[in-house]
C-alpha atoms as a PDB file:
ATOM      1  CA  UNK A   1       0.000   0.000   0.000  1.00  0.00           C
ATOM      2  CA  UNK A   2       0.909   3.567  -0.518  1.00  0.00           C
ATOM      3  CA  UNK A   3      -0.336   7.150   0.236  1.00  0.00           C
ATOM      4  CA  UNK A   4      -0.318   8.069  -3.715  1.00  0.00           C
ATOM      5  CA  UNK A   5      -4.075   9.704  -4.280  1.00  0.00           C
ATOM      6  CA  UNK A   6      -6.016   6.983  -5.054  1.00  0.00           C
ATOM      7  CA  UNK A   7     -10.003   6.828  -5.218  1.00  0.00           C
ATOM      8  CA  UNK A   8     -11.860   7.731  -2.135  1.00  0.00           C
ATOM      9  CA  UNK A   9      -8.914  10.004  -1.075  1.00  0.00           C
ATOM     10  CA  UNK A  10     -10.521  13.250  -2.396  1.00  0.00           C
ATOM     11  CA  UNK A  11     -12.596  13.271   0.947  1.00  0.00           C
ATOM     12  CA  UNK A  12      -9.667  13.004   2.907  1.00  0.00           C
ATOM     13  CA  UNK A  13      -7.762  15.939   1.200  1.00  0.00           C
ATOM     14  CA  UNK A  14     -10.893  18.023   1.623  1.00  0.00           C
ATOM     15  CA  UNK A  15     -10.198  17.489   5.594  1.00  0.00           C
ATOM     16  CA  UNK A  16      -6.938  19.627   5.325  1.00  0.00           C
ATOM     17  CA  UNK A  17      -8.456  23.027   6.167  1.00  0.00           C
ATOM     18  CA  UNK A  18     -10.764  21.520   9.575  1.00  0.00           C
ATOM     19  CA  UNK A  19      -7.120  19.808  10.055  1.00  0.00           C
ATOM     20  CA  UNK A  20      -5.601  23.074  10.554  1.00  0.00           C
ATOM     21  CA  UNK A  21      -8.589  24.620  12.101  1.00  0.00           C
ATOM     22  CA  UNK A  22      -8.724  22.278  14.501  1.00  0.00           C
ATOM     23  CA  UNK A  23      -4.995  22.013  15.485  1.00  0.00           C
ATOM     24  CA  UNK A  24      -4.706  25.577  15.854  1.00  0.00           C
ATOM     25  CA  UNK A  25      -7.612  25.812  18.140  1.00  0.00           C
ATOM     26  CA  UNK A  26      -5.415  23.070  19.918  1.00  0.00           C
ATOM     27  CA  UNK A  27      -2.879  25.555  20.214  1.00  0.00           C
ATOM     28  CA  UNK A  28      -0.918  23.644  17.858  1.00  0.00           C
ATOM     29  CA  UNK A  29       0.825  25.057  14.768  1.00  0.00           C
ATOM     30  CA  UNK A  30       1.601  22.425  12.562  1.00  0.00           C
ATOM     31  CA  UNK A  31       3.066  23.065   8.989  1.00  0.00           C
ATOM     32  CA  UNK A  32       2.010  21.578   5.702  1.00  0.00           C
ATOM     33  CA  UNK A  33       3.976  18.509   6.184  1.00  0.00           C
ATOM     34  CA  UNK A  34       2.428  17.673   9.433  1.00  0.00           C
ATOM     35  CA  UNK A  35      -1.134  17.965   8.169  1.00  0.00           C
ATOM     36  CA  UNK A  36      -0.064  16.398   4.983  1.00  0.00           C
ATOM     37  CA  UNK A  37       1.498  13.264   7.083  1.00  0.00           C
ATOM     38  CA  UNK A  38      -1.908  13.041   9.172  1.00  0.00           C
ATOM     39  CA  UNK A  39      -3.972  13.063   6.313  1.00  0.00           C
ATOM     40  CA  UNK A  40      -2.188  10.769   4.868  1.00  0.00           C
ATOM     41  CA  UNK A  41      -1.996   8.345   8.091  1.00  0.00           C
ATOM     42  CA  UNK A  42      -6.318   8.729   7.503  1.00  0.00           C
ATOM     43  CA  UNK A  43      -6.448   7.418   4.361  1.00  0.00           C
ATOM     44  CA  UNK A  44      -3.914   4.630   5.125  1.00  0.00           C
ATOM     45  CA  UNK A  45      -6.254   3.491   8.232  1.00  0.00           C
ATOM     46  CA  UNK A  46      -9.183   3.851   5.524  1.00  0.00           C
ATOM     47  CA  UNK A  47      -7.684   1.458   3.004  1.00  0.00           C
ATOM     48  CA  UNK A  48      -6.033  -0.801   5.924  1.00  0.00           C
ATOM     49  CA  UNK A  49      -9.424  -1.430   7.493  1.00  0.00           C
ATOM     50  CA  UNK A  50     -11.514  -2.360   4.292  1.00  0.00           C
ATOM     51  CA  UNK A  51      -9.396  -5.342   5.004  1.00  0.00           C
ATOM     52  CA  UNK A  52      -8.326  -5.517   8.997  1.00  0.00           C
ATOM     53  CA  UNK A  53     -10.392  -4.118  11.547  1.00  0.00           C
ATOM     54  CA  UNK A  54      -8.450  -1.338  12.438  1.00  0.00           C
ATOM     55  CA  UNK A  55     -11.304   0.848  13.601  1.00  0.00           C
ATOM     56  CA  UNK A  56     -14.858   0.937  13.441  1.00  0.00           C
ATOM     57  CA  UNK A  57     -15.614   4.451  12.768  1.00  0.00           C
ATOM     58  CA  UNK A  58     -15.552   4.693   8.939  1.00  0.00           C
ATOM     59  CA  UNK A  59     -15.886   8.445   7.610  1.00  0.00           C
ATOM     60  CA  UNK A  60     -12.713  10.641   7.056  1.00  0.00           C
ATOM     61  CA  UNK A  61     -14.984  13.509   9.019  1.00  0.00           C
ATOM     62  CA  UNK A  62     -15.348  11.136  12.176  1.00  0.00           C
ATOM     63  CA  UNK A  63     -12.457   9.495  11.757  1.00  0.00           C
ATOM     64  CA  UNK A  64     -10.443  13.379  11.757  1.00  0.00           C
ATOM     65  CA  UNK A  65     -12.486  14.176  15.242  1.00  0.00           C
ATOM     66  CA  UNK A  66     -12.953  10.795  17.193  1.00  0.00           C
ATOM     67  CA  UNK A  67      -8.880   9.880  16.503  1.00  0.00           C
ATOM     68  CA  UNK A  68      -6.724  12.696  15.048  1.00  0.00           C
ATOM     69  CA  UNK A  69      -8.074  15.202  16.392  1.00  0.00           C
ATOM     70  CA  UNK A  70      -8.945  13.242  19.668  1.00  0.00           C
ATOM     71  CA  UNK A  71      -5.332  12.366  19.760  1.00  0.00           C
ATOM     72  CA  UNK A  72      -3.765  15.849  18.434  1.00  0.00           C
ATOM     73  CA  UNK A  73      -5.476  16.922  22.108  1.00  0.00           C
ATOM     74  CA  UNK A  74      -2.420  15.916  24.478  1.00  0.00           C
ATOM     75  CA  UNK A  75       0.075  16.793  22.035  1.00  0.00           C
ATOM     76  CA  UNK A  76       0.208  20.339  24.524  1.00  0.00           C
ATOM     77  CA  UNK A  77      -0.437  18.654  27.695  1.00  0.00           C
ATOM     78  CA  UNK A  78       2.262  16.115  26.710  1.00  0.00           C
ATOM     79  CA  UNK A  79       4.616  18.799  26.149  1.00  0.00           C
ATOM     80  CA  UNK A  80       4.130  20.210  29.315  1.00  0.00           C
ATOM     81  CA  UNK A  81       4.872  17.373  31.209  1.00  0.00           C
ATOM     82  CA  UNK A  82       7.930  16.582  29.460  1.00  0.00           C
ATOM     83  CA  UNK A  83       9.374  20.452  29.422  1.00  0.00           C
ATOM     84  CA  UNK A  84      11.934  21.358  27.257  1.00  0.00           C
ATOM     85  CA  UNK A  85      13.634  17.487  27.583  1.00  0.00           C
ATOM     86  CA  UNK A  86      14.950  15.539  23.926  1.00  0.00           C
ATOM     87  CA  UNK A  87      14.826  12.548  22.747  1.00  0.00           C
ATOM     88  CA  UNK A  88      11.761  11.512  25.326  1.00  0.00           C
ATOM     89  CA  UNK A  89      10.626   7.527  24.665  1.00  0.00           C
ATOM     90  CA  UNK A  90       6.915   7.068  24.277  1.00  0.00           C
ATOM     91  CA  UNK A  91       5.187   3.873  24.147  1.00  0.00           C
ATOM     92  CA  UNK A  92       1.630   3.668  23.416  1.00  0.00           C
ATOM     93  CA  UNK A  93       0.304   0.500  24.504  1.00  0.00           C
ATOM     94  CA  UNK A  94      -2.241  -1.802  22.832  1.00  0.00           C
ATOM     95  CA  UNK A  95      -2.168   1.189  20.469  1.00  0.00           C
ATOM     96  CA  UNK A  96      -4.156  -0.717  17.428  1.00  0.00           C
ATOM     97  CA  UNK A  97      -4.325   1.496  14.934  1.00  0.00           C
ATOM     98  CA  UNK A  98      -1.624   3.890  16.166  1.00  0.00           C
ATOM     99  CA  UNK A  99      -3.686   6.196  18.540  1.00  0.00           C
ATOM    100  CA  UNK A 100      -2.436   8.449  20.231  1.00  0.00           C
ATOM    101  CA  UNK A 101       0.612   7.067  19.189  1.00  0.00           C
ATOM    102  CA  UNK A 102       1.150   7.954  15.253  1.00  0.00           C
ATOM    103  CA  UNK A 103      -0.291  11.049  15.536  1.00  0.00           C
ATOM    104  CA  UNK A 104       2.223  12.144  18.509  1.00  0.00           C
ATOM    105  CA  UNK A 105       5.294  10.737  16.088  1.00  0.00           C
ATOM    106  CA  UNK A 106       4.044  13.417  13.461  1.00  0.00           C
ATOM    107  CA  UNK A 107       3.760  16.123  15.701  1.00  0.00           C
ATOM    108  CA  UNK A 108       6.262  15.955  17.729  1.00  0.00           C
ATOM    109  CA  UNK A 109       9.300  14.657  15.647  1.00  0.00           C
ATOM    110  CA  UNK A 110      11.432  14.506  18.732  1.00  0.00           C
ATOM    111  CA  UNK A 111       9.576  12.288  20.602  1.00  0.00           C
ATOM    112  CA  UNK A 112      10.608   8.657  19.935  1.00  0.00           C
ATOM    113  CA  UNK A 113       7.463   6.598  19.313  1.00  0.00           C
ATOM    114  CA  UNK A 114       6.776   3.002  19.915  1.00  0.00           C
ATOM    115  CA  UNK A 115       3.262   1.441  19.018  1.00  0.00           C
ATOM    116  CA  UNK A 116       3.015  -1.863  20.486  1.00  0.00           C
ATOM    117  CA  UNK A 117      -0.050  -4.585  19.694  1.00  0.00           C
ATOM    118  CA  UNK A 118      -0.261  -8.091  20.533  1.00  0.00           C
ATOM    119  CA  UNK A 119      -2.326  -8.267  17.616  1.00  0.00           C
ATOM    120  CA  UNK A 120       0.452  -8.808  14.558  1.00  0.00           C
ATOM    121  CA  UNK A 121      -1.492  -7.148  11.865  1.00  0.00           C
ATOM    122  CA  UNK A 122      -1.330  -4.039  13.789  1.00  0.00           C
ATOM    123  CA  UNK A 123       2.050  -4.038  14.685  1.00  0.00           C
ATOM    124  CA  UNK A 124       2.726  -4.462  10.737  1.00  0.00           C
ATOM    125  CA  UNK A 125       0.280  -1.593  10.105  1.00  0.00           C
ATOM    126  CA  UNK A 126       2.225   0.776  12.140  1.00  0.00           C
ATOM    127  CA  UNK A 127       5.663  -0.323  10.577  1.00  0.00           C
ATOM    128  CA  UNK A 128       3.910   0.712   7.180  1.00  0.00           C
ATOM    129  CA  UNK A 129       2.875   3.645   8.202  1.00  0.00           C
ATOM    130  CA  UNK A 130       6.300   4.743   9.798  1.00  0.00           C
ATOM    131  CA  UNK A 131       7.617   3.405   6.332  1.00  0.00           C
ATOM    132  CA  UNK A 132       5.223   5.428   3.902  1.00  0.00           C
ATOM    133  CA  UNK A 133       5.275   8.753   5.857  1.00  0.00           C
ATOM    134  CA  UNK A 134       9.059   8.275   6.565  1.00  0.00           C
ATOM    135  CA  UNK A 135       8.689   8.491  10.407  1.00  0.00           C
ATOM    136  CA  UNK A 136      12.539   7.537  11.624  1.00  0.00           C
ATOM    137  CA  UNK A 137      11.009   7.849  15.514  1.00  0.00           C
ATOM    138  CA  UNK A 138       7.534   5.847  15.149  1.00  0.00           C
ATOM    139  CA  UNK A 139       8.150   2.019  15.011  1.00  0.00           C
ATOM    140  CA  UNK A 140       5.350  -0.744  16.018  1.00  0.00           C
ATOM    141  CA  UNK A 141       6.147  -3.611  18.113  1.00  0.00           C
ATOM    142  CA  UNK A 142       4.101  -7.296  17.913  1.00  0.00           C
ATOM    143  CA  UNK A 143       4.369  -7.875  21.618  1.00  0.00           C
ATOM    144  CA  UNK A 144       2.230  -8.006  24.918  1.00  0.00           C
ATOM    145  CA  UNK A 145       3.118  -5.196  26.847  1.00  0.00           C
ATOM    146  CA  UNK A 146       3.085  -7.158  29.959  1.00  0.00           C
ATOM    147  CA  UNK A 147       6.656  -8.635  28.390  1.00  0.00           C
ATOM    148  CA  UNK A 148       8.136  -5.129  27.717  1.00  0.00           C
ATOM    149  CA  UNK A 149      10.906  -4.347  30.474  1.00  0.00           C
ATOM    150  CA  UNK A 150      12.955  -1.124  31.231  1.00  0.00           C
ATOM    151  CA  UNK A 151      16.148  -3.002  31.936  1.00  0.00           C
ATOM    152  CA  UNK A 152      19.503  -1.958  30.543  1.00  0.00           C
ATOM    153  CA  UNK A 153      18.056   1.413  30.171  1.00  0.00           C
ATOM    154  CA  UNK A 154      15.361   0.932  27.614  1.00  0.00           C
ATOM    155  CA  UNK A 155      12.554   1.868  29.880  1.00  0.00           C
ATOM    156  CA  UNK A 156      10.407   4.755  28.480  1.00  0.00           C
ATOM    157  CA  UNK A 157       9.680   8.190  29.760  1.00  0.00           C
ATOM    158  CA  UNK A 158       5.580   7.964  29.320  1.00  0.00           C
ATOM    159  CA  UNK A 159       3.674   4.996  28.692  1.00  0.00           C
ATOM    160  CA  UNK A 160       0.536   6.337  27.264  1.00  0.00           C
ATOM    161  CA  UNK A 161      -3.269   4.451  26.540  1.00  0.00           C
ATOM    162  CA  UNK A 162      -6.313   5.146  24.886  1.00  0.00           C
ATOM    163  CA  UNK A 163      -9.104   2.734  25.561  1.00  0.00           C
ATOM    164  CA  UNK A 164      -6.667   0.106  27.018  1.00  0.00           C
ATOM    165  CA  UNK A 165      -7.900  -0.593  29.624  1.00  0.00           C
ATOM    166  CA  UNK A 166      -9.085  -0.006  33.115  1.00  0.00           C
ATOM    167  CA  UNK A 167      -6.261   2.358  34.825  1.00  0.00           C
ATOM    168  CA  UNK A 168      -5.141  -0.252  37.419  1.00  0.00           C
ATOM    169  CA  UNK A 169      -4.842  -3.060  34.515  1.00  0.00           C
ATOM    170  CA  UNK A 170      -3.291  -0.253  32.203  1.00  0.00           C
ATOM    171  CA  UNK A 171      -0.418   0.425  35.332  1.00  0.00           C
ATOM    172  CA  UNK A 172       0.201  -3.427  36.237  1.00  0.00           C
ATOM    173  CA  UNK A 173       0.189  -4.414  32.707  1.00  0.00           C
ATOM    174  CA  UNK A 174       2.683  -1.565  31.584  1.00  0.00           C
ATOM    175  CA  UNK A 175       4.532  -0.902  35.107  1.00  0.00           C
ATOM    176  CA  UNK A 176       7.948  -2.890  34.071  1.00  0.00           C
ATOM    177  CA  UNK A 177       8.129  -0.350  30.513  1.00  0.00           C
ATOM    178  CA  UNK A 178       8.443   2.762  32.474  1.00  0.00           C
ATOM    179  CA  UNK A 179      11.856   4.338  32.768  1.00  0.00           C
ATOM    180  CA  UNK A 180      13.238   5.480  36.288  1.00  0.00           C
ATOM    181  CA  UNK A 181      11.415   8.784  36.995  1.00  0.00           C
ATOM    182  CA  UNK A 182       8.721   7.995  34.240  1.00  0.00           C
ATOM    183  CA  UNK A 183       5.133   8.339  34.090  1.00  0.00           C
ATOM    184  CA  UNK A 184       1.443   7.158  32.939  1.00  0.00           C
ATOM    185  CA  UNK A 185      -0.955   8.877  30.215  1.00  0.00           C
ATOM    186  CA  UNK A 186      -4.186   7.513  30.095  1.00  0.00           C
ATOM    187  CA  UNK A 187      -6.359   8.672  27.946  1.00  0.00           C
ATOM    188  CA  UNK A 188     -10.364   8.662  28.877  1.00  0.00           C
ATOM    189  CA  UNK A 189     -13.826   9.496  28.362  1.00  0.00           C
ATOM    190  CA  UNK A 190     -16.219  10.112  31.727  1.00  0.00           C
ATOM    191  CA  UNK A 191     -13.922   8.948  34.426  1.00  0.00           C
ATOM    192  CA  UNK A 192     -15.805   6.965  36.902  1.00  0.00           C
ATOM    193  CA  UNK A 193     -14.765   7.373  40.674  1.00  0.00           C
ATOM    194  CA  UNK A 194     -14.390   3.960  41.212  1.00  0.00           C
ATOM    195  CA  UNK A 195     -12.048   3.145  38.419  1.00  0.00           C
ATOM    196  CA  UNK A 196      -9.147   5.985  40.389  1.00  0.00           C
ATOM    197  CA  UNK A 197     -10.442   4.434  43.723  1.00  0.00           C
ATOM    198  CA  UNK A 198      -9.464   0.850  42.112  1.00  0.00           C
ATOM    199  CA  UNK A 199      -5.458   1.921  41.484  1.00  0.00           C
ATOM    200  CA  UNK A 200      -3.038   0.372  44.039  1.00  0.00           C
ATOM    201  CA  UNK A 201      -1.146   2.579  46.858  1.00  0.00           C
ATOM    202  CA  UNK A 202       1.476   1.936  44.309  1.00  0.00           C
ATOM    203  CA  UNK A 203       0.264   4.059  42.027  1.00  0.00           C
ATOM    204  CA  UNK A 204      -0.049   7.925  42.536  1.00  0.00           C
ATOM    205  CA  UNK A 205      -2.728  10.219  40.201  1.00  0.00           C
ATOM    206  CA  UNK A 206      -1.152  13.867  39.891  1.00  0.00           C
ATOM    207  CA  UNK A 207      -3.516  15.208  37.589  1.00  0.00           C
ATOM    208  CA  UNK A 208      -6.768  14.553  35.946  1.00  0.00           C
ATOM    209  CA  UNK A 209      -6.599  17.173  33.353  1.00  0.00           C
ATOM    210  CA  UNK A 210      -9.938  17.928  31.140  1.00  0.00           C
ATOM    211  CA  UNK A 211      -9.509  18.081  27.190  1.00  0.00           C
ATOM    212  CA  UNK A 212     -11.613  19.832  24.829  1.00  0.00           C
ATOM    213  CA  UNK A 213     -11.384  18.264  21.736  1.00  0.00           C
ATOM    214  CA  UNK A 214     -12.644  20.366  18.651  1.00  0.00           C
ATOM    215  CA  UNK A 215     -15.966  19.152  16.707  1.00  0.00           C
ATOM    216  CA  UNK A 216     -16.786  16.119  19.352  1.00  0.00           C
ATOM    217  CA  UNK A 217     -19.210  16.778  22.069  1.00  0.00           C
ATOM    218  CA  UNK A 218     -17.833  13.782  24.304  1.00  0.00           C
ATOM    219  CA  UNK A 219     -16.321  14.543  27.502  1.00  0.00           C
ATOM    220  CA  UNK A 220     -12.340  13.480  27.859  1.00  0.00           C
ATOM    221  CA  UNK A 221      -9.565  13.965  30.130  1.00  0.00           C
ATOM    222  CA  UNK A 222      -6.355  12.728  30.433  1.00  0.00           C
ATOM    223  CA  UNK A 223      -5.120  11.085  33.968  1.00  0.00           C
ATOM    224  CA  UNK A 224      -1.633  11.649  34.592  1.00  0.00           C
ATOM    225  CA  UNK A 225       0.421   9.026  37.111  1.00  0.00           C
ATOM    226  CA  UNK A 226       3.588   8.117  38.158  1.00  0.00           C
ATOM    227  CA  UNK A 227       4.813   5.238  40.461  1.00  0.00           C
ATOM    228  CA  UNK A 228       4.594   5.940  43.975  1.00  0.00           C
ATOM    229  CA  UNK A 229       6.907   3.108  45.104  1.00  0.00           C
ATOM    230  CA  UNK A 230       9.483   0.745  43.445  1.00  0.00           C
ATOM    231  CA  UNK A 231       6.706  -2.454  42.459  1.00  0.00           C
ATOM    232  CA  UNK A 232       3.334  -2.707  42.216  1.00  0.00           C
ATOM    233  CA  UNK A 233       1.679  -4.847  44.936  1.00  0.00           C
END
């Protein structure tokens, strides 16, 4: 597969200008490249999922709010958290199709991306899509993240989820990834009390920080944590 124009794409270019409309009201300033590369990552995901089930929303409109834009949402918070630090290591876990996880590679092209999926055929989608948009720091990895360990140094500095899971199977499962002084981003919808009152002493919430995402009326927040002791229990 390849992101040459090919039938079907013409609704997907149209999408450029509510791109950049809604990155900017993201506070986001992404040049033509970066909008080019995302609309580009939508119409691979379109032609990918006629065959795998990649996602199940289907329009280039729905799929630009529900997952680009959706995604293109903690770009800023993200920064934050890391300040003015290079070379951070991200690893979105179960990230399927590559959410947040692609669209943080094109954004921020100094963030070093990994997309892992127990699921091979979206591991291999990733690796195309790193391959056709010529991503050198966005790979995808065929693994459980329960087997992904930090030793010899190759922890990373956020381990990030978007519909994973709950947040205490999302911390256990992903716990031995995180480098020394790293931290969780989980991505949600309408956080339920009991799901934070559910984490382990173990596990320390820092912030719970609301997101407005542009064109979806859904409510979504990110919940920021860090390890509050050397192993879960």
């Amino acid at each position: 597969m390849s992101v040459h124009q090919q039938p079907g794409d013409a609704s997907i270019a149209a999408l450029r200008e509510p791109l950049r409309a809604g990155a900017e009201a993201l506070g986001l300033a992404l040049d033509e490249a970066q909008l080019g590369g995302l609309l580009a990552y939508l119409a691979l995901i379109g032609r990918w999922s006629r065959v795998y089930n990649l996602t199940a929303v289907r329009s280039p409109a729905d799929m630009l709010t529900h997952h680009v834009l959706d995604s293109l949402a903690v770009v800023a918070p993200l920064r934050r958290q890391l300040g003015k630090g290079v070379g951070a290591r991200l690893l979105d876990a179960g990230s399927g199709a590559g959410l947040p996880g692609v669209v943080v590679a094109l954004a921020c092209p100094d963030i070093d991306v990994t997309c892992v999926d127990a699921v091979a055929k979206k591991a291999a989608f990733i690796q195309q899509v790193a391959a056709a948009l010529r991503l050198p720091n966005l790979r995808g990895l065929h693994a459980r993240v329960e087997s992904l360990s930090a030793a010899r140094g190759q922890g990373f500095d956020v381990v990030a989820s978007r519909a994973f899971a709950s947040l205490a199977n999302f911390t256990a499962a992903s716990y031995g990834a995180l480098a020394e002084g790293g931290i969780w981003m989980a991505m949600k919808g309408k956080l339920a009390p009991d799901e934070l009152a559910a984490l382990p002493a173990a596990v320390t919430v820092f912030h719970v920080e609301p997101l407005t995402v542009p064109g979806l009326n859904a409510q979504r927040c990110i919940v920021w944590m860090r390890p509050a002791s050397p192993a879960l229990t």
